[in-house]
Protein backbone atom coordinates (compact mmCIF):
# COMPACT_ATOMS: atom_id res chain seq x y z
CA UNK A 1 0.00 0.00 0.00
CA UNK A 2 2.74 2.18 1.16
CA UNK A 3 4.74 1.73 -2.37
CA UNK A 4 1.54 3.08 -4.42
CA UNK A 5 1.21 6.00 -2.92
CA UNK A 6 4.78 6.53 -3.32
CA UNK A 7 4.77 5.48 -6.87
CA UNK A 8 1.14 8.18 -7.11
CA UNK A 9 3.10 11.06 -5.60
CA UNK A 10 5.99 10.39 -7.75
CA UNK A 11 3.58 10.44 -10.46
CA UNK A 12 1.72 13.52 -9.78
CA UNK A 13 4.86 15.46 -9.43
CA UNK A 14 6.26 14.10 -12.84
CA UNK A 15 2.75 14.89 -14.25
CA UNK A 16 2.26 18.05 -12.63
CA UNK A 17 6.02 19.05 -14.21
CA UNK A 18 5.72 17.31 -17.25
CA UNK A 19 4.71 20.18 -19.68
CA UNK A 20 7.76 22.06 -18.24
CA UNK A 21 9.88 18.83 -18.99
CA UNK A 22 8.43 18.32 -22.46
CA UNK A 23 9.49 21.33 -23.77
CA UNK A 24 13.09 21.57 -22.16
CA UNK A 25 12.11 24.54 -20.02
CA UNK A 26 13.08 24.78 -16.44
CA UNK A 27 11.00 27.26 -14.22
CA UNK A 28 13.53 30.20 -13.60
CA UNK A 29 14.17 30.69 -9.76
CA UNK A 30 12.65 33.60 -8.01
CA UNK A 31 15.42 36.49 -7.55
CA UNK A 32 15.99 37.32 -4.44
CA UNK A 33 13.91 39.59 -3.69
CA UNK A 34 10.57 37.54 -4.54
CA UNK A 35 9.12 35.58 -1.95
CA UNK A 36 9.24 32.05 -2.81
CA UNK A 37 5.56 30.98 -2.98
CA UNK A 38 4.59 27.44 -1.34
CA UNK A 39 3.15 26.27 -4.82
CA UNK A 40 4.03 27.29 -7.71
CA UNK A 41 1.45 27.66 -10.66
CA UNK A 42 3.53 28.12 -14.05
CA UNK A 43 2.47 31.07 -16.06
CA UNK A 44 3.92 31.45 -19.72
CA UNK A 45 6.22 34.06 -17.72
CA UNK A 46 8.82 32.34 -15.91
CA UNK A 47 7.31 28.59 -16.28
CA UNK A 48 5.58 26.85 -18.94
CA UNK A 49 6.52 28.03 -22.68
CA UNK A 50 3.52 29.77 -24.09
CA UNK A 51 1.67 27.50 -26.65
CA UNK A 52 3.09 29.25 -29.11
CA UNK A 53 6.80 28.84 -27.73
CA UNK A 54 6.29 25.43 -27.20
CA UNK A 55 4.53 24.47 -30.77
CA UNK A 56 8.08 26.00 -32.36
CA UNK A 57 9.90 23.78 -30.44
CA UNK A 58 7.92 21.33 -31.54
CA UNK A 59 8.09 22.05 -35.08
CA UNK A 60 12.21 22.32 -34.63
CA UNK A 61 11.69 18.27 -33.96
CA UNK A 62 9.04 17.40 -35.50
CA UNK A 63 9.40 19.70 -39.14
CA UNK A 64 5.56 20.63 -38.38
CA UNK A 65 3.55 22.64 -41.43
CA UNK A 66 1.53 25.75 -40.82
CA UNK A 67 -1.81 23.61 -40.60
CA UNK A 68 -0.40 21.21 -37.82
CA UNK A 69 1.35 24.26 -35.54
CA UNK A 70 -2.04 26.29 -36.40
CA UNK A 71 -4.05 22.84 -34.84
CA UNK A 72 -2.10 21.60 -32.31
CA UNK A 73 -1.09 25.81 -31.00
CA UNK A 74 -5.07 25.52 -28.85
CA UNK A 75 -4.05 21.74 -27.66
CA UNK A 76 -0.85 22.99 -26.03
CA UNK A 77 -3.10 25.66 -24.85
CA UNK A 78 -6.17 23.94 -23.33
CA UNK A 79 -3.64 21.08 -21.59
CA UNK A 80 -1.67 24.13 -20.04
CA UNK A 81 -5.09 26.22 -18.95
CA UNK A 82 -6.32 22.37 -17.33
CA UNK A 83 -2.92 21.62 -15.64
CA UNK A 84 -3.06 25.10 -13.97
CA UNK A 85 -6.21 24.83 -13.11
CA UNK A 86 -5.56 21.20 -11.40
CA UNK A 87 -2.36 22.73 -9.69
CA UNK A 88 -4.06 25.49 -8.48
CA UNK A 89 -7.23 23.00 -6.60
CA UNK A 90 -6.18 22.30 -3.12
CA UNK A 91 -9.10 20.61 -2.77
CA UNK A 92 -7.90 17.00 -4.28
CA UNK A 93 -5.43 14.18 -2.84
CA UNK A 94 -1.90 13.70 -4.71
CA UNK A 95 -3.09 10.19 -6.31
CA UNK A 96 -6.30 11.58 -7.81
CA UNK A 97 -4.34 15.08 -9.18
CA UNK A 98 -1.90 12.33 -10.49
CA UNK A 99 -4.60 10.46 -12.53
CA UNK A 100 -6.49 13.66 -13.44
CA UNK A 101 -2.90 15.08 -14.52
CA UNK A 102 -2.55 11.52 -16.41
CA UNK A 103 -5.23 12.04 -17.69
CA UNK A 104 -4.74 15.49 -19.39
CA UNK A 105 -1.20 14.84 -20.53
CA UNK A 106 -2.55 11.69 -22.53
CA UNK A 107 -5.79 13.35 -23.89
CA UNK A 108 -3.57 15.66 -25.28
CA UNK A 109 -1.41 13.83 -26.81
CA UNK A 110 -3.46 11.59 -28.65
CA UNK A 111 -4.74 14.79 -29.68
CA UNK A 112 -1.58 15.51 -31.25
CA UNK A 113 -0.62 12.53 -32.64
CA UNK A 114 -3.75 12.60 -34.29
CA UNK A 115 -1.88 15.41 -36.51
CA UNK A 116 1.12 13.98 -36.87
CA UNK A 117 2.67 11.92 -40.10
CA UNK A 118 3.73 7.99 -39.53
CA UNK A 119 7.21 9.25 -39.22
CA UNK A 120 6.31 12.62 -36.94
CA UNK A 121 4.46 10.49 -34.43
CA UNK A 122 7.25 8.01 -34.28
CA UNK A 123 9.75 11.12 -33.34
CA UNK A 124 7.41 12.12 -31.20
CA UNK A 125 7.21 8.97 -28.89
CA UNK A 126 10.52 9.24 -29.03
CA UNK A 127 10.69 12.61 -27.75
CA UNK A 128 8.02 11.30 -24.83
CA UNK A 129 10.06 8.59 -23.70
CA UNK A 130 13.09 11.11 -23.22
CA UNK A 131 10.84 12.98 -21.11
CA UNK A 132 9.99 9.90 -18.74
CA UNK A 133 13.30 9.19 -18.34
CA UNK A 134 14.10 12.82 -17.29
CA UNK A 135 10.96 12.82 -15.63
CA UNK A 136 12.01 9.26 -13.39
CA UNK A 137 15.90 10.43 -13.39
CA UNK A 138 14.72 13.46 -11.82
CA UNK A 139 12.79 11.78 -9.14
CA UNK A 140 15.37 9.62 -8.51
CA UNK A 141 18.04 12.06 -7.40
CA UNK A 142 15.06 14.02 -5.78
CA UNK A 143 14.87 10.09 -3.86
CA UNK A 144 11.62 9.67 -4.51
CA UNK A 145 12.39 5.68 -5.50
CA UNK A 146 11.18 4.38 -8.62
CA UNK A 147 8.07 6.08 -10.57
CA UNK A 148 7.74 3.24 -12.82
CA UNK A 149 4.05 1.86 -12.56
């Protein structure tokens, strides 16, 4: 029992970081004369890419065309506006923000790959398994054990 929840809260922070991670963008730290909030809710200043930051970098891997940034631009948009949103409710326990973040990340992505040429989608799931291993390498030095479900 003990090891799920571990393995949930290692989930939910992976998920809860994961758009941050998927793009390569690190929140920048507060200088020092910002208070350091107790939880942080990315805005496109500072902590997510906007959707339109993070569909270029997209296209840089994935050689998108104007049609597919111009579709998948309010995807990236509507995951980030629901993964704030989650962040921001106090109201819900880590494993259930962890599925609901699940949730999200994977909606959206089939979303995307929906979009995506044979050979785009397989650079993409490429791309998505760098980001796990980040994700779990992350965790692992953070010593949260083992994320893998």
């Amino acid at each position: 029992m003990q090891l799920k929840v571990l393995i949930a809260a290692s989930l939910a922070v992976a998920s809860l970081s994961y758009s941050q991670i998927a793009f390569g963008q690190q929140a920048s730290p507060p200088s020092s004369d910002e208070a350091i909030p107790s939880t942080t809710i990315p805005t496109t200043t500072g902590g997510w890419p906007s959707p339109d930051e993070a569909v270029a970098r997209l296209s840089t891997k994935l050689n998108l065309s104007d049609d597919q940034k111009s579709k998948i631009t309010p995807i990236i948009a509507d995951r980030q506006a629901r993964m704030r949103e989650l962040m921001a409710d106090s109201s819900g326990r880590r494993l259930q923000k962890a599925r609901k973040a699940k949730s999200i990340m994977s909606d959206s992505d089939k979303k995307i790959e929906a979009l995506l040429t044979s050979d785009q989608k397989k650079t993409y799931e490429q791309m998505k398994e760098e980001r796990r291993e980040q994700m779990q390498s992350r965790m692992q030095e953070r010593g949260n054990g083992n994320p893998q479900l």
